[in-house]
N, C-alpha and C. Protein backbone atom coordinates (compact mmCIF):
# COMPACT_ATOMS: atom_id res chain seq x y z
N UNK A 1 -1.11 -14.62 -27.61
CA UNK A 1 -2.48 -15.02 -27.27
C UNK A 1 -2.50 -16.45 -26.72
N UNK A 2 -1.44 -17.17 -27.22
CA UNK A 2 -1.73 -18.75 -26.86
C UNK A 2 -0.97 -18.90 -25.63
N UNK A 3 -0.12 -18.23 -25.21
CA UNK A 3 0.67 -18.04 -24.23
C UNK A 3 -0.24 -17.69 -22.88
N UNK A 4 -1.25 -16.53 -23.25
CA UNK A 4 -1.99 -16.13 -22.33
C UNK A 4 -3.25 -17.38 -21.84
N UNK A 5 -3.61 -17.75 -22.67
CA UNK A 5 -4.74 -19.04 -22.93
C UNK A 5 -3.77 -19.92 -22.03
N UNK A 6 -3.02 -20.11 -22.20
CA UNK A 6 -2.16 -21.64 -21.31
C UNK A 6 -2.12 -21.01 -20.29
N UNK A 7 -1.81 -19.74 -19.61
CA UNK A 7 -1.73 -19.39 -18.33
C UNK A 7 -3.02 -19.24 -17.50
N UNK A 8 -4.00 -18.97 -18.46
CA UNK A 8 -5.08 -18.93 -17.56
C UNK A 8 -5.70 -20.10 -16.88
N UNK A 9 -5.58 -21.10 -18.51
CA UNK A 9 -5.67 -22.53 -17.86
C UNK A 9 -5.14 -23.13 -16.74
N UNK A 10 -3.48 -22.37 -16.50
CA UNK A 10 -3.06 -22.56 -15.54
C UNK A 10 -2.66 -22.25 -14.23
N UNK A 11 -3.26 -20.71 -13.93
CA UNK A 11 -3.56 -19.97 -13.20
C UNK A 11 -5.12 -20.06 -12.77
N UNK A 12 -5.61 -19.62 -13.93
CA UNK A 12 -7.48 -18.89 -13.97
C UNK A 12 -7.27 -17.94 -14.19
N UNK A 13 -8.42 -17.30 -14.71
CA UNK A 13 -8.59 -15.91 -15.55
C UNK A 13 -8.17 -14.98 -14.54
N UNK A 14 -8.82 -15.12 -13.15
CA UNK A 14 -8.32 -13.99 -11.76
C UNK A 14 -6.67 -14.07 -11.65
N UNK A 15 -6.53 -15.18 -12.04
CA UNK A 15 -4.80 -14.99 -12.01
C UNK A 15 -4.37 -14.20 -12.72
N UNK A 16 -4.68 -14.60 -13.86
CA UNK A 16 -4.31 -13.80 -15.16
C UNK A 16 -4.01 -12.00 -14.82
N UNK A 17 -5.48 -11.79 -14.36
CA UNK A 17 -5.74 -10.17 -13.84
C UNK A 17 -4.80 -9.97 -12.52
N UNK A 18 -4.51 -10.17 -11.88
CA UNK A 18 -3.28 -10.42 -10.70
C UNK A 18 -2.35 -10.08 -11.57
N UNK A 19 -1.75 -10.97 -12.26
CA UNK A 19 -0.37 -10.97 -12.71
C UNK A 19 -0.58 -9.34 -13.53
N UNK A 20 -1.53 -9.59 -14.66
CA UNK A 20 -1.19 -7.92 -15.00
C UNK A 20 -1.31 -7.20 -14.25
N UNK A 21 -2.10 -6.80 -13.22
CA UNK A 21 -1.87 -5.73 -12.19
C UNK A 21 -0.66 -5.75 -11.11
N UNK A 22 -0.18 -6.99 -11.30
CA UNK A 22 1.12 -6.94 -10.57
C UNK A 22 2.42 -5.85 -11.84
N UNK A 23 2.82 -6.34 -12.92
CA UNK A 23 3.59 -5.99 -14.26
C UNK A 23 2.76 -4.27 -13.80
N UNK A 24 1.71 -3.64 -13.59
CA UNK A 24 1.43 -2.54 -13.61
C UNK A 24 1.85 -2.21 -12.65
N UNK A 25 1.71 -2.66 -11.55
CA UNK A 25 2.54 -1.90 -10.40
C UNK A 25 3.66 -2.00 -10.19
N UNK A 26 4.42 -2.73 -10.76
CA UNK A 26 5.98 -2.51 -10.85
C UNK A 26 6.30 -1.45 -11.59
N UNK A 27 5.45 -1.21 -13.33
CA UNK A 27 6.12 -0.17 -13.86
C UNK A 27 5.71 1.15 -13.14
N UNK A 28 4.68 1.41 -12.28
CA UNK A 28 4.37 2.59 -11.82
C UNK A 28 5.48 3.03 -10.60
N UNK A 29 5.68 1.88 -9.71
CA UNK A 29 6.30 2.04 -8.62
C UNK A 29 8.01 2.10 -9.35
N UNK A 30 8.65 1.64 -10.00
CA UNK A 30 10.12 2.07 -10.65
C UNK A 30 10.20 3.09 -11.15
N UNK A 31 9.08 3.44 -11.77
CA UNK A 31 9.02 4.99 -12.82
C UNK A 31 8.67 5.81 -11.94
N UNK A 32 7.92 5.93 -10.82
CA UNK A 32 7.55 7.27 -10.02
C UNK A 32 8.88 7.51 -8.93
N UNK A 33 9.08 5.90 -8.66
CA UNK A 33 10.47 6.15 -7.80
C UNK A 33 11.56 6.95 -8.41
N UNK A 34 12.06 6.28 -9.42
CA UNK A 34 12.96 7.14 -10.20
C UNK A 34 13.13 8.17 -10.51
N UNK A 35 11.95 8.79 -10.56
CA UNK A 35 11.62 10.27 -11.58
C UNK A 35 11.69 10.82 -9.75
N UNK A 36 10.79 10.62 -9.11
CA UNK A 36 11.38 11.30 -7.26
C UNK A 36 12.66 11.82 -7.21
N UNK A 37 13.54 10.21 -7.59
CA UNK A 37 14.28 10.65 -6.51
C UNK A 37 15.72 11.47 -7.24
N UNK A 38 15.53 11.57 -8.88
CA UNK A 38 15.97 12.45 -9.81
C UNK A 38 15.61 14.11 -9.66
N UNK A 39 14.44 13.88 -9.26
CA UNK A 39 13.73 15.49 -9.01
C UNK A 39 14.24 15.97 -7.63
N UNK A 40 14.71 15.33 -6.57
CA UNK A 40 14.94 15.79 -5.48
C UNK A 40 16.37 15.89 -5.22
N UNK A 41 17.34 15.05 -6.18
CA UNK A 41 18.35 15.17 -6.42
C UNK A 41 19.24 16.75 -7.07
N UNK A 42 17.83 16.71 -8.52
CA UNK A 42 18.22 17.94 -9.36
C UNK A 42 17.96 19.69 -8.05
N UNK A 43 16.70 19.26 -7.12
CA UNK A 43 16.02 20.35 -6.42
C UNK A 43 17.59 20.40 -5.37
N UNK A 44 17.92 19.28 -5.01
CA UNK A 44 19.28 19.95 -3.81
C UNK A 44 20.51 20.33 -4.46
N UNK A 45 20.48 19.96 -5.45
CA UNK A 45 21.96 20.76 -6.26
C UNK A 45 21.43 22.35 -6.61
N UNK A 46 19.94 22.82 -6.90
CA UNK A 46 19.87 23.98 -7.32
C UNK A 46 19.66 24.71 -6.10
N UNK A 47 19.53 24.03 -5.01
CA UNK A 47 19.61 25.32 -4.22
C UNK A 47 20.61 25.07 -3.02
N UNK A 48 20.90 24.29 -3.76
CA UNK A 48 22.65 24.41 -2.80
C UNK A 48 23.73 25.73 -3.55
N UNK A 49 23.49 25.82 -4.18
CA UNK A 49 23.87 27.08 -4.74
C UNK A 49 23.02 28.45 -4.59
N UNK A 50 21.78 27.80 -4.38
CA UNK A 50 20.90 29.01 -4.01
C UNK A 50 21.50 29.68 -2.76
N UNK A 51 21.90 28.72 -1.77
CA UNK A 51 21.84 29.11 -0.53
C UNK A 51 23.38 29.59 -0.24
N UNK A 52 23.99 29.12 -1.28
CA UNK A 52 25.60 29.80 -0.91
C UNK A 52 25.80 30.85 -1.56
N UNK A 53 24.67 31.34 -2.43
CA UNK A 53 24.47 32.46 -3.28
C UNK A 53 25.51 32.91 -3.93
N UNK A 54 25.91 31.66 -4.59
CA UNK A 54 27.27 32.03 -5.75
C UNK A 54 26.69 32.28 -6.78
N UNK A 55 27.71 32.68 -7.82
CA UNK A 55 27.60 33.41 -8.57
C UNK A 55 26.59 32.77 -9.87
N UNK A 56 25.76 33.26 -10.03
CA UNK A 56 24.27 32.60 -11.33
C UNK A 56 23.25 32.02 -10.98
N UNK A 57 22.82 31.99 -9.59
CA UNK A 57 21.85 31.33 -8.68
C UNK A 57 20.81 31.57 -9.08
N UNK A 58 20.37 32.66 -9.50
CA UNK A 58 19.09 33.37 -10.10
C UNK A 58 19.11 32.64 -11.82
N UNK A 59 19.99 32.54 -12.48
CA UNK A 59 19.46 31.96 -13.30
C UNK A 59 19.58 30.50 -13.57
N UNK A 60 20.25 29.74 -12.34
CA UNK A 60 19.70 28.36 -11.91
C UNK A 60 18.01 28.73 -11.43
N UNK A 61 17.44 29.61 -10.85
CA UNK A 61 15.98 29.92 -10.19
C UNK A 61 15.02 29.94 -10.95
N UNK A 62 15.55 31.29 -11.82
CA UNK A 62 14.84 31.61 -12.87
C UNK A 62 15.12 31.26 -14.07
N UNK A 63 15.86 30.20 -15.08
CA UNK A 63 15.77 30.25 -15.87
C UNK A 63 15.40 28.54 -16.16
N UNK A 64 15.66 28.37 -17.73
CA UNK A 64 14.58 27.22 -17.94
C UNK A 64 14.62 25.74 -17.29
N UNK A 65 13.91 25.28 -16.58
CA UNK A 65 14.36 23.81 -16.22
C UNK A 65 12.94 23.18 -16.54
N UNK A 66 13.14 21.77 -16.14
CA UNK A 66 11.98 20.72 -16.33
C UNK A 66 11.95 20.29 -14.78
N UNK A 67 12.38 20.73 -13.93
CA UNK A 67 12.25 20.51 -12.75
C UNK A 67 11.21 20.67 -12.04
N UNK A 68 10.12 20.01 -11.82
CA UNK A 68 8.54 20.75 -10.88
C UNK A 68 9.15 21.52 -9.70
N UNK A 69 9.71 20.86 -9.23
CA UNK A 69 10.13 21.57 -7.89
C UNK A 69 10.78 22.96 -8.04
N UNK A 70 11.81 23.08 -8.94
CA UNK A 70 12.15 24.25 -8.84
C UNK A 70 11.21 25.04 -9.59
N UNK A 71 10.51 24.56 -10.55
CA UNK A 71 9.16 24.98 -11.34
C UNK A 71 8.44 25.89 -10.48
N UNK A 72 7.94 24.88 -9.41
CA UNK A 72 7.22 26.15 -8.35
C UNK A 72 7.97 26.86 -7.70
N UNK A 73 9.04 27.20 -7.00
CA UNK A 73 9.87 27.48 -6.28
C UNK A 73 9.65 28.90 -7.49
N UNK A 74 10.09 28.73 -8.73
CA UNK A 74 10.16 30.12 -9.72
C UNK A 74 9.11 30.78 -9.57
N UNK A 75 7.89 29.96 -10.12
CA UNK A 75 6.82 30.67 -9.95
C UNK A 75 6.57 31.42 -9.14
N UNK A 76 6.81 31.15 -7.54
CA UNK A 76 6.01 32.07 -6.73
C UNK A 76 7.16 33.08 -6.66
N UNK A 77 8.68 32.74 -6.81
CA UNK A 77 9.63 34.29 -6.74
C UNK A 77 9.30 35.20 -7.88
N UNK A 78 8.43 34.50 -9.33
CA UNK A 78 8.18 35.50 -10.44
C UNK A 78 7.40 35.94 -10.28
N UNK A 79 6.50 35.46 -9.28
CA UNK A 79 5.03 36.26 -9.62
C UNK A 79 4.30 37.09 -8.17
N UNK A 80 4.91 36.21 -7.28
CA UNK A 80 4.41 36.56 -5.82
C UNK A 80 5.47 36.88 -4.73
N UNK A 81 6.84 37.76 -5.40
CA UNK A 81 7.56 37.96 -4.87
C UNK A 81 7.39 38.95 -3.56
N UNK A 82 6.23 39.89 -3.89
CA UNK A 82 6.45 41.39 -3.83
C UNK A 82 4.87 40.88 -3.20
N UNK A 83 3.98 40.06 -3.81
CA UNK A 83 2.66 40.92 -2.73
C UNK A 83 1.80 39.15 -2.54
N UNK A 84 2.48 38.55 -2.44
CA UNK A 84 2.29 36.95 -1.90
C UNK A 84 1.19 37.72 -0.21
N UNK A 85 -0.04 37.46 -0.56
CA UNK A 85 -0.86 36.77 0.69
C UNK A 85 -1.08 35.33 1.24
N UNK A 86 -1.09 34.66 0.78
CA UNK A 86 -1.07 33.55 0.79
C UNK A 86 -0.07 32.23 0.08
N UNK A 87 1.17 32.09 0.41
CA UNK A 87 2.21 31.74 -0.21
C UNK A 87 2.36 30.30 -0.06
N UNK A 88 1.34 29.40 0.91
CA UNK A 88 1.40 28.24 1.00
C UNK A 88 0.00 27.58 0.06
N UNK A 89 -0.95 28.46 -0.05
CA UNK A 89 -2.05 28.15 -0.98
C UNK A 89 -1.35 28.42 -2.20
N UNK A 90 -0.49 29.08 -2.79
CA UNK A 90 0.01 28.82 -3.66
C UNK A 90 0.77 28.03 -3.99
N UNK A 91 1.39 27.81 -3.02
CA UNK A 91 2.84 26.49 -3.59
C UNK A 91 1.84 25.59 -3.77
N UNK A 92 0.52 25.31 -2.83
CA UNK A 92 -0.34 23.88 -3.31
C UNK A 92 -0.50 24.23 -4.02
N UNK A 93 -1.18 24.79 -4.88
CA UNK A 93 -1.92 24.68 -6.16
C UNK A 93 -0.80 24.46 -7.08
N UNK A 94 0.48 25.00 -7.41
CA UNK A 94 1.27 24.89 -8.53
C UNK A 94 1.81 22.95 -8.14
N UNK A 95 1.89 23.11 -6.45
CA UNK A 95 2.40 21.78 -6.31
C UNK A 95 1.44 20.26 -7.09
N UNK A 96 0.40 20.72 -6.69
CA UNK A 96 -0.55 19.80 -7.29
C UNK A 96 -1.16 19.64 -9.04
N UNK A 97 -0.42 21.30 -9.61
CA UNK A 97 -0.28 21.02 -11.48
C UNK A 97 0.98 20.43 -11.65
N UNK A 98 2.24 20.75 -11.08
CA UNK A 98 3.59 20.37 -11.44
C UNK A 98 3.32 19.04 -11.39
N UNK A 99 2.54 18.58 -9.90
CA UNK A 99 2.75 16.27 -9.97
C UNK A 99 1.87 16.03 -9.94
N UNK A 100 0.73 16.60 -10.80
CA UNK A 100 0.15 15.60 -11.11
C UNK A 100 -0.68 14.46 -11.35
N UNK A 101 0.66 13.88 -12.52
CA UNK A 101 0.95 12.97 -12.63
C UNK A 101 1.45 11.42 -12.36
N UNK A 102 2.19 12.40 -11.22
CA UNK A 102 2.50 11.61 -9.74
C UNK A 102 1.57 11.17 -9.32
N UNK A 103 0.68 12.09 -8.78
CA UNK A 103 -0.23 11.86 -7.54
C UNK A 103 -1.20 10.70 -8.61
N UNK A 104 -1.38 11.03 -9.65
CA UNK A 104 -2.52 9.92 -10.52
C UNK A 104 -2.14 8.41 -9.74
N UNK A 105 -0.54 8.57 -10.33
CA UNK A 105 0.09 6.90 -10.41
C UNK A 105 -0.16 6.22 -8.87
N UNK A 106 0.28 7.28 -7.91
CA UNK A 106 0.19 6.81 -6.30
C UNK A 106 -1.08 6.34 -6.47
N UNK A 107 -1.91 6.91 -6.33
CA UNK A 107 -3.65 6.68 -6.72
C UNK A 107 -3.50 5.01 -6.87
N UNK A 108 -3.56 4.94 -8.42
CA UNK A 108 -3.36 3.84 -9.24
C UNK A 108 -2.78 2.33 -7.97
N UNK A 109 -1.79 3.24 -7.77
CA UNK A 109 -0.96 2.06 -6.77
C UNK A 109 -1.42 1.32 -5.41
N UNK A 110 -2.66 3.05 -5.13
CA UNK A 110 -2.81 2.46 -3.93
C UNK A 110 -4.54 1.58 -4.36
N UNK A 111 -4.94 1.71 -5.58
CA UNK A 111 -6.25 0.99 -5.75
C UNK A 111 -5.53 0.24 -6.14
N UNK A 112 -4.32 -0.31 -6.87
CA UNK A 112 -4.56 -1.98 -7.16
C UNK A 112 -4.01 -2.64 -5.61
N UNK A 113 -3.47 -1.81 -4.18
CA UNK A 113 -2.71 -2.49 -3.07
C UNK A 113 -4.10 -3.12 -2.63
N UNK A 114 -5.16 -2.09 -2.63
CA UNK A 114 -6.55 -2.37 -2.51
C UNK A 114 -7.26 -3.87 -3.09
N UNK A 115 -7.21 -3.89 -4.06
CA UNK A 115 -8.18 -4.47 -4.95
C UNK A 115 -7.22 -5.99 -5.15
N UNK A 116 -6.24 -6.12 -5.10
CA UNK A 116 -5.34 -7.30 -5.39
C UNK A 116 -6.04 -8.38 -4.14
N UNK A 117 -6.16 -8.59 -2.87
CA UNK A 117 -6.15 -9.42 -2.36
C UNK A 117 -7.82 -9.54 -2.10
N UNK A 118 -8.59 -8.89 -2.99
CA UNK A 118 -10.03 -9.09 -2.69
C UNK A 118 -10.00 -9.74 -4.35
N UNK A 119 -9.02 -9.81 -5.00
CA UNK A 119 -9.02 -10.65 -6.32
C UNK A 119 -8.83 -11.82 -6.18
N UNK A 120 -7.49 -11.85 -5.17
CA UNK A 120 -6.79 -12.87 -4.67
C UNK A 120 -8.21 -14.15 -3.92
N UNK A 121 -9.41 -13.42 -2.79
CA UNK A 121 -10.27 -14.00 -2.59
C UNK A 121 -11.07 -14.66 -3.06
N UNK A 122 -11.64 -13.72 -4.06
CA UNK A 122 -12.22 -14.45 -5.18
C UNK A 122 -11.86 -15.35 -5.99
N UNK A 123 -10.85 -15.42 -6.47
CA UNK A 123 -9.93 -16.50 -6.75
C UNK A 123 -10.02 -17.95 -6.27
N UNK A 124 -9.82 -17.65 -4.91
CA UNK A 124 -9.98 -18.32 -3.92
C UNK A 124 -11.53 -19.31 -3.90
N UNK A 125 -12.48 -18.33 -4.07
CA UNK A 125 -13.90 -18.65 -4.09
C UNK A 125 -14.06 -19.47 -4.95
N UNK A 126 -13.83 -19.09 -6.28
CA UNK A 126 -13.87 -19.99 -7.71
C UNK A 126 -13.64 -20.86 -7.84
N UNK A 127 -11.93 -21.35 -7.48
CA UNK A 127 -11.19 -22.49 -7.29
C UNK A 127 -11.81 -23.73 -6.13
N UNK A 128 -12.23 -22.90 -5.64
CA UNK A 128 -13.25 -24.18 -4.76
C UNK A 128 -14.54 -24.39 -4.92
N UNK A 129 -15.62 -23.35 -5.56
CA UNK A 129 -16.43 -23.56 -6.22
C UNK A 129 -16.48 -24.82 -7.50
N UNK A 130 -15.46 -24.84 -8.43
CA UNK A 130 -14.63 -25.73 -9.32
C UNK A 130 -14.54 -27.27 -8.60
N UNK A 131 -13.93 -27.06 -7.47
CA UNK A 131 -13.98 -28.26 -6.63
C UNK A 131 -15.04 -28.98 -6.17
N UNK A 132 -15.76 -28.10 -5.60
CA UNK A 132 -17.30 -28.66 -4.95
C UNK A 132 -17.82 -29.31 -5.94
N UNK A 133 -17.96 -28.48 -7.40
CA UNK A 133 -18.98 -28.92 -8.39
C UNK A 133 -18.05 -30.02 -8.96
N UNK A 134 -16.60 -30.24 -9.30
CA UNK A 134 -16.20 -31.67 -9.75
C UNK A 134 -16.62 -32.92 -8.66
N UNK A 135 -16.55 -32.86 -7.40
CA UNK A 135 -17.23 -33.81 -6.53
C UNK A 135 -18.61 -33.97 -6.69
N UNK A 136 -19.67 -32.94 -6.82
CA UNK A 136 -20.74 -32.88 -6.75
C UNK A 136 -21.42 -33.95 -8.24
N UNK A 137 -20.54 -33.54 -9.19
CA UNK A 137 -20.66 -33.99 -10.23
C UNK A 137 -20.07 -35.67 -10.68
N UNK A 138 -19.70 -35.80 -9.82
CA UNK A 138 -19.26 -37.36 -10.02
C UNK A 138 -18.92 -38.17 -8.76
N UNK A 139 -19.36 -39.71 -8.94
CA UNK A 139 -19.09 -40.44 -7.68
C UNK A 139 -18.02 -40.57 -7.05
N UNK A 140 -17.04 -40.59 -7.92
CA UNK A 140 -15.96 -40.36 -7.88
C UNK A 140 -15.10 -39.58 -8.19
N UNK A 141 -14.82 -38.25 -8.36
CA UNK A 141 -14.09 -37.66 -8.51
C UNK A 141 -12.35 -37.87 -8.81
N UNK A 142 -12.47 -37.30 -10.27
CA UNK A 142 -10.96 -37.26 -10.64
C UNK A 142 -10.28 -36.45 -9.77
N UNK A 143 -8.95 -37.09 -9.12
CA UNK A 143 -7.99 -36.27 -8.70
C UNK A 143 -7.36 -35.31 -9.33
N UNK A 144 -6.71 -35.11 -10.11
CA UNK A 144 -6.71 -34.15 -11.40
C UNK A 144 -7.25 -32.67 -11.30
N UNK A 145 -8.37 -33.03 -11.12
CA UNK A 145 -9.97 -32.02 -11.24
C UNK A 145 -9.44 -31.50 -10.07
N UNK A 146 -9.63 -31.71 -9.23
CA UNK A 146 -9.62 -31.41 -7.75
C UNK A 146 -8.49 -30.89 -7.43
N UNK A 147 -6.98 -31.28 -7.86
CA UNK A 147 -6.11 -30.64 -7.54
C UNK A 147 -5.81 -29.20 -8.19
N UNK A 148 -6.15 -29.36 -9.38
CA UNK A 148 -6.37 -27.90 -10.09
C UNK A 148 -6.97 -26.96 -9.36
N UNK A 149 -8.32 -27.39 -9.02
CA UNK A 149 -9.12 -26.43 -8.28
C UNK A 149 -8.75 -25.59 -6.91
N UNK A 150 -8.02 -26.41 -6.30
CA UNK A 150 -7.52 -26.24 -4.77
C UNK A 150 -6.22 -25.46 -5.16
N UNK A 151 -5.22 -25.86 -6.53
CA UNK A 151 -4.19 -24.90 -6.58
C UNK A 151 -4.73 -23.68 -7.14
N UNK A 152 -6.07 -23.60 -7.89
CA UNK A 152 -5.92 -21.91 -8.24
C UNK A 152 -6.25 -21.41 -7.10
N UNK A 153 -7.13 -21.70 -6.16
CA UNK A 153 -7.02 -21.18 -4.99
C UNK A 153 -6.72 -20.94 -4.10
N UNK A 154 -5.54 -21.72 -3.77
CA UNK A 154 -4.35 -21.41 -3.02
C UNK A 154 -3.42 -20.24 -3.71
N UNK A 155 -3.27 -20.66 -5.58
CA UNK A 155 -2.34 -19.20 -6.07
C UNK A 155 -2.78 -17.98 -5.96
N UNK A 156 -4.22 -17.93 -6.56
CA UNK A 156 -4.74 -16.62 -6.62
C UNK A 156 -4.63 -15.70 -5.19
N UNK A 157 -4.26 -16.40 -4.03
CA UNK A 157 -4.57 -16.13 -2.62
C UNK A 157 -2.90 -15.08 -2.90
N UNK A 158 -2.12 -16.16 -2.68
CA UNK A 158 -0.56 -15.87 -2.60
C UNK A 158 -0.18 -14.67 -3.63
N UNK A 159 -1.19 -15.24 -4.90
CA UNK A 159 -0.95 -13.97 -6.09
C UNK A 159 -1.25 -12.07 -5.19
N UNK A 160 -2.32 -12.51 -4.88
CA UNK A 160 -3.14 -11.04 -4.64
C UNK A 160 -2.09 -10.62 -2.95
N UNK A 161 -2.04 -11.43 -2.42
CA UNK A 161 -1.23 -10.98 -0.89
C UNK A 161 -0.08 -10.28 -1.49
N UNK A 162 0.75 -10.89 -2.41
CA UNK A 162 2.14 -10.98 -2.98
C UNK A 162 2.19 -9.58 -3.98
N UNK A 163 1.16 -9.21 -4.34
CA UNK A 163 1.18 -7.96 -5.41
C UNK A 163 0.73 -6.65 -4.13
N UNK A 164 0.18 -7.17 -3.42
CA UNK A 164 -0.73 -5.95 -2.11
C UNK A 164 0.63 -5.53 -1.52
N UNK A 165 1.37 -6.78 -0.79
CA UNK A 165 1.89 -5.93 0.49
C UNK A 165 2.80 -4.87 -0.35
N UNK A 166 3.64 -5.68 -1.33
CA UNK A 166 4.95 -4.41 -1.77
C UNK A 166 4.44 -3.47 -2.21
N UNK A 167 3.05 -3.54 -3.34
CA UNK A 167 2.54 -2.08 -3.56
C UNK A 167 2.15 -1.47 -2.97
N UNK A 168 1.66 -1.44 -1.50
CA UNK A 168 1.07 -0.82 -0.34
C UNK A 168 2.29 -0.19 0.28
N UNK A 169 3.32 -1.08 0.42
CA UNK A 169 4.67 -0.19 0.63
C UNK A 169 5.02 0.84 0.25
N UNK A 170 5.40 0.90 -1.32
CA UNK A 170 5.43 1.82 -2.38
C UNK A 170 4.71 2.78 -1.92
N UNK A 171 3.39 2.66 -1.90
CA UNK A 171 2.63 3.74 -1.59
C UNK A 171 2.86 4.43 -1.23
N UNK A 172 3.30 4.24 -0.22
CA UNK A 172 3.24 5.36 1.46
C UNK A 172 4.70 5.57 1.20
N UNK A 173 5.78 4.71 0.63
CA UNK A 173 6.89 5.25 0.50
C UNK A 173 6.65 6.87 0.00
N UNK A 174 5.90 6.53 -1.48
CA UNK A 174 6.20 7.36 -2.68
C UNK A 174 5.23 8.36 -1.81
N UNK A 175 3.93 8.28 -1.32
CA UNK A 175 3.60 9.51 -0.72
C UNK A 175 4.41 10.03 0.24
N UNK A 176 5.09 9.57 0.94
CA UNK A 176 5.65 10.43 2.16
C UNK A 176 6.75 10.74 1.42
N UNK A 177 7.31 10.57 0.47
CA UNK A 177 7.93 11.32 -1.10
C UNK A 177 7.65 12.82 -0.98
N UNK A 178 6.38 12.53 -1.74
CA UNK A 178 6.07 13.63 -2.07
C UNK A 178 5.51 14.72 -1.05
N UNK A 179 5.38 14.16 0.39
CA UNK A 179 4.49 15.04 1.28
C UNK A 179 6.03 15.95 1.72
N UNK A 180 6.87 15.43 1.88
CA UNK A 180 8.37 15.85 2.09
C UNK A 180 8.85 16.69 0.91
N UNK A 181 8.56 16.94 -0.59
CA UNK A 181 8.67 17.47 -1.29
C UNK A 181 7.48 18.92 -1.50
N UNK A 182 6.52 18.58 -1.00
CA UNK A 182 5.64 19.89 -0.58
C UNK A 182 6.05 20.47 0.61
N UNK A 183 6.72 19.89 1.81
CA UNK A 183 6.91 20.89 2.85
C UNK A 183 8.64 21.49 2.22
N UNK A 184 9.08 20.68 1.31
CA UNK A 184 10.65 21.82 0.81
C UNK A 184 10.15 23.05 0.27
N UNK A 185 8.83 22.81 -1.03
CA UNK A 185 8.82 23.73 -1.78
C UNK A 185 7.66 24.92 -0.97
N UNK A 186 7.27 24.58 0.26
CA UNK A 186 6.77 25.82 0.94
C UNK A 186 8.08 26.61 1.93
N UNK A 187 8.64 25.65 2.47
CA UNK A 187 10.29 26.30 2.90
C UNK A 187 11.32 26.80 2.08
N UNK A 188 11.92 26.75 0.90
CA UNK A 188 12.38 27.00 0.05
C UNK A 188 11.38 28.45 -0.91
N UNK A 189 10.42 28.39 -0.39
CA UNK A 189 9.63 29.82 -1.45
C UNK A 189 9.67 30.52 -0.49
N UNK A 190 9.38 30.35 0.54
CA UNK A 190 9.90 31.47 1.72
C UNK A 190 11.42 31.83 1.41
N UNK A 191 12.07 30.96 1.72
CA UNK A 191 13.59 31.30 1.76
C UNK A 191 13.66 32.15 0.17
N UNK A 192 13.57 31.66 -1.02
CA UNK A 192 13.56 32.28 -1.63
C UNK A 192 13.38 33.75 -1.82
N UNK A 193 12.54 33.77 -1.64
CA UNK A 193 11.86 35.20 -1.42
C UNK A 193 12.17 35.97 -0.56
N UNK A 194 12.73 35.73 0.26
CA UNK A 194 13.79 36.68 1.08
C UNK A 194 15.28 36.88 0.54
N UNK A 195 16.04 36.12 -0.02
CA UNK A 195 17.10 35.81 -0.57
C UNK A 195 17.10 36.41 -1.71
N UNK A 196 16.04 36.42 -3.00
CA UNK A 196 16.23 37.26 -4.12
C UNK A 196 15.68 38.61 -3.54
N UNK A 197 17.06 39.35 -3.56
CA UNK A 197 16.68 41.30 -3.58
C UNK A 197 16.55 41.82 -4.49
N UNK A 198 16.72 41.01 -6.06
CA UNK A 198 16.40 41.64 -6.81
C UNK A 198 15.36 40.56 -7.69
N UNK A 199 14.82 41.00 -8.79
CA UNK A 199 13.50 40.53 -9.55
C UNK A 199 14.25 39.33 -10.55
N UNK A 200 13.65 38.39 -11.16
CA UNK A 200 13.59 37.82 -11.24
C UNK A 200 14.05 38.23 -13.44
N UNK A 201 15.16 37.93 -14.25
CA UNK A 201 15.67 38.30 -15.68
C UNK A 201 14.04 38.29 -16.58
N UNK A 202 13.34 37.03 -16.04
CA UNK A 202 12.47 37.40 -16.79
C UNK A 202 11.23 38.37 -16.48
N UNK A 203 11.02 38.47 -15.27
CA UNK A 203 9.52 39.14 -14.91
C UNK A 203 10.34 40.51 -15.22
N UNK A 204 11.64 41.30 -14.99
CA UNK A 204 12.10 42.54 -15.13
C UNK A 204 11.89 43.05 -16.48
N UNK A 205 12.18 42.00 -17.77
CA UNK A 205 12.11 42.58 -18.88
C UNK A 205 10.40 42.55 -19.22
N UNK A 206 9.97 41.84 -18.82
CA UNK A 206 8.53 42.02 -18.97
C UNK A 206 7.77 43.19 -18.17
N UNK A 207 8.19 43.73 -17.35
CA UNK A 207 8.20 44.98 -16.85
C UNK A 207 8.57 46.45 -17.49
């Protein structure tokens, strides 16, 4: 708490909110990256075998993973193998329960790329507001006073630019992520579904 109190003093409170929304968009942007590019990793090893159709492919397909991607990829060979009308309205919809979670965080990322340098402004506003009124308020004005004022508003500026551009990056990284991971799992459920000639260990015994 006293740690935070000295920073604000020495930032300003808008700093303060900067810096945590910066610490938030780092953990969103490392954790969504990671978990990507693990999921797209695990999705080309399972159907690199899919596609050389060696031997257990089907129960790399069909059997249990934590994988979204291959998650949907199962789904539509378990369920919409045989009378799929619409096979790309389906991959969206499973695509959009499987991530999410994803899609929340992108969200998240792209309102603080948003909101950081209109913090950063305000910031800006305050810190010279601070200034005006220490001049306004005395014949002389402490230097002191004045330099404080002019640095939170110069930081808060640099703060909010400095948290925007890389998370705005991220963004569009991590979406064009995932927009590349919806056009596999509508190519891959096609392919699928031509490729399994036979049903799927579990939908057969449930049959």
């Amino acid at each position: 708490m006293e740690f935070l109190l000295t920073l604000a003093g020495f930032i300003g409170p808008i700093g303060v909110i900067l810096v945590v929304l910066g610490c938030i968009a780092t953990y969103l942007c490392l954790r969504n990256g990671i978990y990507l590019h693990l999921v797209g990793r695990d999705f080309c090893r399972r159907f690199d075998n899919l596609g050389n159709r060696q031997q257990g492919y089907i129960d790399e397909l069909c059997g249990a993973t934590t994988n979204p991607l291959t998650q949907i990829v199962a789904s539509v060979v378990k369920t919409h193998a045989e009378h799929s009308q619409d096979l790309r309205a389906e991959v969206a919809y499973l695509f959009h329960r499987n991530f999410e979670r994803v899609n929340k965080h992108v969200t998240y990322l792209r309102l603080i790329a948003v909101i950081s340098p209109l913090l950063g402004l305000m910031g800006t506003m305050v810190g010279m507001v601070r200034v005006f009124q220490e001049i306004a308020a005395s014949a002389v004005p402490q230097q002191d006073m004045l330099a404080a004022g002019i640095w939170e508003a110069i930081l808060t500026t640099i703060l909010g630019l400095g948290i925007a551009v890389p998370t705005l990056v991220f963004y569009y990284v991590l979406s064009l992520k995932l927009k590349g991971f919806r056009i596999e799992a509508i190519e891959h459920s096609y392919r699928a579904v031509e490729l399994l000639d036979v049903r799927c260990p579990v939908e057969r015994e449930a049959s």
